[in-house]
C-alpha atoms as a PDB file:
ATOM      1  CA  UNK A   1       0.000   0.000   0.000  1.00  0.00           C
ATOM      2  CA  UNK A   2       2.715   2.462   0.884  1.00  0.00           C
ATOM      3  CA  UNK A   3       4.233   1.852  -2.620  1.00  0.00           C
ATOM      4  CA  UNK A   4       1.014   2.555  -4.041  1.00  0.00           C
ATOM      5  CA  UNK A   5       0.992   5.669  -2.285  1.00  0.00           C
ATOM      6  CA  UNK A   6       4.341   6.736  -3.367  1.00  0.00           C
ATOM      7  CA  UNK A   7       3.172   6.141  -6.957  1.00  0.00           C
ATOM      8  CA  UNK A   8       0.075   8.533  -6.444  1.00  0.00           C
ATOM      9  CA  UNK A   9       2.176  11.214  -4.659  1.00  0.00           C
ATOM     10  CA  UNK A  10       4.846  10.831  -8.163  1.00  0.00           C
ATOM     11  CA  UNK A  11       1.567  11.348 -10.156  1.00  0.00           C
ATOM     12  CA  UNK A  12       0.306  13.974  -7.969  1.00  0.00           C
ATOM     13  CA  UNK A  13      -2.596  12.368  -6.954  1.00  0.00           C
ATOM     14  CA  UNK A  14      -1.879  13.759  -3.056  1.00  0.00           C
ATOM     15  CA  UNK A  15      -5.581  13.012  -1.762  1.00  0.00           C
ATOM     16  CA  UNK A  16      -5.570   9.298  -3.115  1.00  0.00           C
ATOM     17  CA  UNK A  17      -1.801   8.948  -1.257  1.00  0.00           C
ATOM     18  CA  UNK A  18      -3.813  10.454   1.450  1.00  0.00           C
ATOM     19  CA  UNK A  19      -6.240   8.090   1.801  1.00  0.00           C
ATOM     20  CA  UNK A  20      -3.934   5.528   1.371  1.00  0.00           C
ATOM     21  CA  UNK A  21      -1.601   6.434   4.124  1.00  0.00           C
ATOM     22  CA  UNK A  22      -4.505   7.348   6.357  1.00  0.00           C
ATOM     23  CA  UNK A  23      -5.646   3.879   6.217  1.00  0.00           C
ATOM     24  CA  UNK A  24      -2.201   2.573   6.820  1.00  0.00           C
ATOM     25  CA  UNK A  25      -1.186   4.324   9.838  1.00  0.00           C
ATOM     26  CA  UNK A  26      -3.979   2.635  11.562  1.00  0.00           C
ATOM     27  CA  UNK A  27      -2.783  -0.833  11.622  1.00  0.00           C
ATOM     28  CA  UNK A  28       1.211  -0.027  10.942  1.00  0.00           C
ATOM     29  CA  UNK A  29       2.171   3.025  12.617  1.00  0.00           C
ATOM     30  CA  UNK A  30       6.027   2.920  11.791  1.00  0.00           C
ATOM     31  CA  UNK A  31       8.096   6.039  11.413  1.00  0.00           C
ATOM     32  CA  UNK A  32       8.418   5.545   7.961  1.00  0.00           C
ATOM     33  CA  UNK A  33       4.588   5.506   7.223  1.00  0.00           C
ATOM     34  CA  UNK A  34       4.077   8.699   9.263  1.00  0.00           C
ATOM     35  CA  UNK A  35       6.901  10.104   7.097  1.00  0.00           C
ATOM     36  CA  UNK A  36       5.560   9.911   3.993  1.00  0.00           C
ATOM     37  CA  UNK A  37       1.792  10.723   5.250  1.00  0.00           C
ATOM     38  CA  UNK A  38       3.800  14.176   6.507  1.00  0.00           C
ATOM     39  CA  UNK A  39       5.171  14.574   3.599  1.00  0.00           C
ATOM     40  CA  UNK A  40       2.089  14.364   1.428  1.00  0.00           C
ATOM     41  CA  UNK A  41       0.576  16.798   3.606  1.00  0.00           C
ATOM     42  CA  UNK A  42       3.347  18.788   3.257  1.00  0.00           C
ATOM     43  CA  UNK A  43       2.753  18.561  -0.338  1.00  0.00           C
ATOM     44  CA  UNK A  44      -0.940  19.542   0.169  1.00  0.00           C
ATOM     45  CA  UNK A  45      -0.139  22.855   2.313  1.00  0.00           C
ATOM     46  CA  UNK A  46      -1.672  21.164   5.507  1.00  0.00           C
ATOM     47  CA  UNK A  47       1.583  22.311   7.595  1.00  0.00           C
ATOM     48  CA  UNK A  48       0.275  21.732  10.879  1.00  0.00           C
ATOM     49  CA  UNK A  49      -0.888  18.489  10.345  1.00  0.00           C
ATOM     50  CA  UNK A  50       2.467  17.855   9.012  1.00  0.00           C
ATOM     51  CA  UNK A  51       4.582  18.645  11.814  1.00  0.00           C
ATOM     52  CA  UNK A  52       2.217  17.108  13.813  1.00  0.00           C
ATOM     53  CA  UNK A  53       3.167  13.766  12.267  1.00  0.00           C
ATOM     54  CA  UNK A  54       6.844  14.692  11.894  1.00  0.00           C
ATOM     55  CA  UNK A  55       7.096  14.869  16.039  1.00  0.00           C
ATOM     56  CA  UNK A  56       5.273  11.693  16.741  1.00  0.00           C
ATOM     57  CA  UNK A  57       8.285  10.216  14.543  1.00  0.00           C
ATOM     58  CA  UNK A  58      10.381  11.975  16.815  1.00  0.00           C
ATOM     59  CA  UNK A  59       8.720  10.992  19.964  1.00  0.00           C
ATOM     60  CA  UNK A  60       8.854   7.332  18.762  1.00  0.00           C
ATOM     61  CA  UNK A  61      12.692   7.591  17.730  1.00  0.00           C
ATOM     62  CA  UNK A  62      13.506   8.741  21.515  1.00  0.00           C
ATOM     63  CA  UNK A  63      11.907   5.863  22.625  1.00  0.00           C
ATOM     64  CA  UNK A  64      13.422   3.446  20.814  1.00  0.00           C
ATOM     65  CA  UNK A  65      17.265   4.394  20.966  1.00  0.00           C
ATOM     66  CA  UNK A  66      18.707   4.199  24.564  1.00  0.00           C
ATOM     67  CA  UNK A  67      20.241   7.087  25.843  1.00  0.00           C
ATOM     68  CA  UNK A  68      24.314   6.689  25.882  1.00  0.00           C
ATOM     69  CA  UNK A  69      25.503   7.648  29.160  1.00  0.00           C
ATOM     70  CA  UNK A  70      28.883   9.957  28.674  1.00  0.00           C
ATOM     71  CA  UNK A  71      32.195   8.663  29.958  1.00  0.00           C
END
């Protein structure tokens, strides 16, 4: 689905990528999905909703790497 997506967005069919990525997020919320939803929104002028998405990715990449501990 997320390659159809891509192939929309190329096209600039941003709503239908839209849809598509909507859809996605709901049962595979990866970083990588969010990405490219932000990114077609990006595309589409919805900024907000963009960054929105863009710190959720960051919120999940501080979770997931540990936290190095200086020497």
């Amino acid at each position: 689905m997320r390659e159809l997506a891509k192939a929309f967005l190329a096209q600039g069919k941003t709503v239908r990528a839209a849809a598509l990525m909507m859809n996605l997020i709901k049962t595979e919320p990866i970083p990588e999905n969010l990405e490219l939803l932000a990114e077609i929104y990006m595309r589409q002028g919805l900024f907000d909703d963009a960054a929105e998405l863009y710190l959720r990715v960051v919120k999940m990449s501080l979770k997931m790497e540990p936290l190095h501990a200086e020497e």
